[in-house]
C-alpha atoms as a PDB file:
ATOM      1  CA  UNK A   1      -9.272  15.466 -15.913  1.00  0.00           C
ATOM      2  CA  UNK A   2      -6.119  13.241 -14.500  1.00  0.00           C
ATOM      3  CA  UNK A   3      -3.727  11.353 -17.050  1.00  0.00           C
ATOM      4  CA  UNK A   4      -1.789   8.798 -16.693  1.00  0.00           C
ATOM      5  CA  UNK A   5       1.705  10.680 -16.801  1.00  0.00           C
ATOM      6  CA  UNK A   6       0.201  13.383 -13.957  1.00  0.00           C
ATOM      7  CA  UNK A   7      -0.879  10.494 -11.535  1.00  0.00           C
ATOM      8  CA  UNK A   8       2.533   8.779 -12.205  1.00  0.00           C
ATOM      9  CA  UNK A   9       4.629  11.688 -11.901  1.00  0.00           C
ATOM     10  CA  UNK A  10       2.597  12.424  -8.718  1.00  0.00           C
ATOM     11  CA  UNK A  11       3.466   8.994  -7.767  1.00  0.00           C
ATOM     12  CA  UNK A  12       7.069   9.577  -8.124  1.00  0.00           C
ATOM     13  CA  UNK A  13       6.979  12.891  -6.593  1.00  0.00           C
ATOM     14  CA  UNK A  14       5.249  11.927  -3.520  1.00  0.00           C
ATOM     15  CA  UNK A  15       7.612   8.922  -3.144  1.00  0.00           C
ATOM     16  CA  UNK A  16       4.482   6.296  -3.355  1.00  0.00           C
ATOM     17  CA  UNK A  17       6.874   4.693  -5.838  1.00  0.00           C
ATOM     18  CA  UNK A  18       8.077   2.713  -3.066  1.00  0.00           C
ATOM     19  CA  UNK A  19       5.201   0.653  -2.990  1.00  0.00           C
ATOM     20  CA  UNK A  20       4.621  -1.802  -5.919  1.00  0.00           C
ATOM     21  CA  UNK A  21       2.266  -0.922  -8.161  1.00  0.00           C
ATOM     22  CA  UNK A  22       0.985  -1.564 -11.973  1.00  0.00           C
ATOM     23  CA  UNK A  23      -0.849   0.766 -14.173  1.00  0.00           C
ATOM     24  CA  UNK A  24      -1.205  -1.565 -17.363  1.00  0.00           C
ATOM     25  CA  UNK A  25      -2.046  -5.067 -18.101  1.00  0.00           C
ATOM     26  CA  UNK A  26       2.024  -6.470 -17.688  1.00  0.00           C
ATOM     27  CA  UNK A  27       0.595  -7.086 -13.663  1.00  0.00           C
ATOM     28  CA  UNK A  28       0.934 -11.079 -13.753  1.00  0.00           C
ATOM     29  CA  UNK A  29       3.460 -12.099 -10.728  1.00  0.00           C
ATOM     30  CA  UNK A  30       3.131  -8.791  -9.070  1.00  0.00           C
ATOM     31  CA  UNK A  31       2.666  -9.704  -5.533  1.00  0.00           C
ATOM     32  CA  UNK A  32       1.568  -7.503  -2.634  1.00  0.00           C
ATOM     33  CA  UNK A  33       0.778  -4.323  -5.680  1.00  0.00           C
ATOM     34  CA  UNK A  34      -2.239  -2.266  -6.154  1.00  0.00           C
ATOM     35  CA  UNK A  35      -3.263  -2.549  -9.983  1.00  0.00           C
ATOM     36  CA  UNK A  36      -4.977  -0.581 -12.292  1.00  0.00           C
ATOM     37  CA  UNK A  37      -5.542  -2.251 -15.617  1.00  0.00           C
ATOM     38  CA  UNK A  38      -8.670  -1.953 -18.525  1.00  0.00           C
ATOM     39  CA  UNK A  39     -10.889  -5.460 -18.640  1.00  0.00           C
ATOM     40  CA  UNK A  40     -13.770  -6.219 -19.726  1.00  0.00           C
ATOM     41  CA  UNK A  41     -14.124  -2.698 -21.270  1.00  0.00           C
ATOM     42  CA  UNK A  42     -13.809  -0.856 -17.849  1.00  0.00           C
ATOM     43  CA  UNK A  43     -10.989   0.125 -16.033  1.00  0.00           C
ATOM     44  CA  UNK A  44     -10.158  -1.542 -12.559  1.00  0.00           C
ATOM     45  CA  UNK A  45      -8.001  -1.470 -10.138  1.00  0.00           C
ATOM     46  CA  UNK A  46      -7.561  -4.151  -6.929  1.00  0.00           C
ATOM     47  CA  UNK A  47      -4.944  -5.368  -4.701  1.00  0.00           C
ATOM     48  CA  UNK A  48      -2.761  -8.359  -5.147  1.00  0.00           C
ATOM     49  CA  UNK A  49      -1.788 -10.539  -2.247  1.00  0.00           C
ATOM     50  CA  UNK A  50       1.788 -12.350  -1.578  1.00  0.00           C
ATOM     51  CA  UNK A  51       1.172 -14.933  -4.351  1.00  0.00           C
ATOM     52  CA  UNK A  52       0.294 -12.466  -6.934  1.00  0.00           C
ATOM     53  CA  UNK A  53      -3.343 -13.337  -6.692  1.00  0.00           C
ATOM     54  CA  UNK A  54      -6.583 -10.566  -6.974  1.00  0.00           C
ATOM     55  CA  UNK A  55      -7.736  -9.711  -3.420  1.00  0.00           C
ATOM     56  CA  UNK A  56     -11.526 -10.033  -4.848  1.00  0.00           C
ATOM     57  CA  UNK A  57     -12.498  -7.716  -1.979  1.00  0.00           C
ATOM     58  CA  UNK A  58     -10.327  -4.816  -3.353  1.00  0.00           C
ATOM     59  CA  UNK A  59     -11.771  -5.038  -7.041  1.00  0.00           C
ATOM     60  CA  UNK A  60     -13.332  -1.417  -8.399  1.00  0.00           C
ATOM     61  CA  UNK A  61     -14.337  -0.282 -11.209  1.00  0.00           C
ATOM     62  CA  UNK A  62     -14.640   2.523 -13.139  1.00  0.00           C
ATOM     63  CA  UNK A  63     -16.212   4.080 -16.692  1.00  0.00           C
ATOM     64  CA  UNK A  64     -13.585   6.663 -16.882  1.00  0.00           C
ATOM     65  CA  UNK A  65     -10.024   6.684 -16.630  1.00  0.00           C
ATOM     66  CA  UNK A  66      -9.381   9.712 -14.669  1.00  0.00           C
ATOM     67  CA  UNK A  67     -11.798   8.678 -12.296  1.00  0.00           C
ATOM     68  CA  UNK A  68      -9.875   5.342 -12.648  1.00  0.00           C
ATOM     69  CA  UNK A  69      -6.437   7.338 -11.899  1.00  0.00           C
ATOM     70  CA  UNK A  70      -8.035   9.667  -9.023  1.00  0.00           C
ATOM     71  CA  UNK A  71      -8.999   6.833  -6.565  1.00  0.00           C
ATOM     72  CA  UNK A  72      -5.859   5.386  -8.050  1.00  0.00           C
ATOM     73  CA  UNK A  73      -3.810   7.854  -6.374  1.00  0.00           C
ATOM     74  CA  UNK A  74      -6.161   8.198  -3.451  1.00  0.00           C
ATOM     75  CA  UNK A  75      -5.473   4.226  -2.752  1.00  0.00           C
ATOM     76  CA  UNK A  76      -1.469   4.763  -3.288  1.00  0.00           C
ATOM     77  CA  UNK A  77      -1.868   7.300  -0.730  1.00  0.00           C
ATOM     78  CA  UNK A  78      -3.619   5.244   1.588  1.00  0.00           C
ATOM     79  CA  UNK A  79      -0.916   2.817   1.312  1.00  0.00           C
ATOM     80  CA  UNK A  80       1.763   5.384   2.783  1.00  0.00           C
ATOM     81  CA  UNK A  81      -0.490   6.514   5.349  1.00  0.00           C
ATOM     82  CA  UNK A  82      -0.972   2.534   6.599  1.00  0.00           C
ATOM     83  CA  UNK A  83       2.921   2.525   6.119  1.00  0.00           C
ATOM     84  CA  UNK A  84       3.358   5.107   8.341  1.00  0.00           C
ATOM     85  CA  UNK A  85       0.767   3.850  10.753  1.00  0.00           C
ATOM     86  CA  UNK A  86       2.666   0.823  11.159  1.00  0.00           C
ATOM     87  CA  UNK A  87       6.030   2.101  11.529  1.00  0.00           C
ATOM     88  CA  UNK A  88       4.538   4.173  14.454  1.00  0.00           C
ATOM     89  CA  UNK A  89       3.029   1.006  16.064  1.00  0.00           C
ATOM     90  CA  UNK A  90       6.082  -1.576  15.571  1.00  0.00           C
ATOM     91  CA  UNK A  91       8.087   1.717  17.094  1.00  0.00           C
ATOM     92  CA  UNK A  92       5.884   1.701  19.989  1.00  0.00           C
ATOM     93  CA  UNK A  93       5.731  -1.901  20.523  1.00  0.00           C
ATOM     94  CA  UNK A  94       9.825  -2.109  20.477  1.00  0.00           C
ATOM     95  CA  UNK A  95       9.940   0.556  23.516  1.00  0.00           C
ATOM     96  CA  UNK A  96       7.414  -1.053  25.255  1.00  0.00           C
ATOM     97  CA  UNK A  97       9.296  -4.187  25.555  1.00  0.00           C
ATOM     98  CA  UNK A  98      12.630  -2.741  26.333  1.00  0.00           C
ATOM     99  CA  UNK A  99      10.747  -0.876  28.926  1.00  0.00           C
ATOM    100  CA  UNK A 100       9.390  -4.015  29.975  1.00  0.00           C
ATOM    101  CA  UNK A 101      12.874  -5.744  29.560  1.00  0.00           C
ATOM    102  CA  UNK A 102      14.484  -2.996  31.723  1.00  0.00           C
ATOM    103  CA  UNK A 103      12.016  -3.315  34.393  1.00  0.00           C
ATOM    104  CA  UNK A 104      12.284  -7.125  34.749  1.00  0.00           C
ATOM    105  CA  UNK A 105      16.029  -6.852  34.718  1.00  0.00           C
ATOM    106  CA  UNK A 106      15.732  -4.341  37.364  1.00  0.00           C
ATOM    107  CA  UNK A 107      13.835  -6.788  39.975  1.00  0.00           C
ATOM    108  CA  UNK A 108      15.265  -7.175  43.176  1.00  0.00           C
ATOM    109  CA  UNK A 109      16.982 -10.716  43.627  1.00  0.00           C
ATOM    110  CA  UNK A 110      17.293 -11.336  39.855  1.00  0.00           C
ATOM    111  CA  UNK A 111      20.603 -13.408  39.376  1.00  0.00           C
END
């Protein structure tokens, strides 16, 4: 059974801290977070966008807590891995166009 203070500390440890997130109900104005709060008697978690608001597509919910806190952490991770992803691309996409750049500054009769 997960608790609260092992997925946090997991959280902190992993360095997923660096992503907002809100485990409670104080989640009103947290924009671009993943949430995990208790309503309606169940806990759930979802996504907020850039305004703060619920991404209704990214609502779950769950009986139990540490079910609530697993997938929890499994979404948190998620979040670093599409991090990462991204660096990687927007990495690639920079050397590809200085590659590009080169080349077309390379041309014969450029001026």
């Amino acid at each position: 059974m997960t608790t609260l203070q092992e997925t946090v500390a997991t959280i902190e440890a992993e360095g997923l801290d660096r992503f907002a997130y809100v485990i409670g109900d104080d989640h009103a104005g947290s924009a671009d977070a993943l949430v995990l709060t208790r309503r309606d008697g169940v806990w759930t978690s979802f996504s907020t966008n850039e305004r703060a608001g619920v991404e209704e597509t990214s609502v779950r919910t769950y009986e139990e807590l540490s079910d609530a806190l697993d997938d929890f952490l499994r979404l948190m991770r998620l979040r670093a891995d599409e991090d990462a992803l991204m660096s990687r691309i927007r990495e690639k996409n920079r050397l590809a166009h200085e590659t590009w750049q080169a080349s077309r500054d390379d041309r014969p009769g450029k001026a």
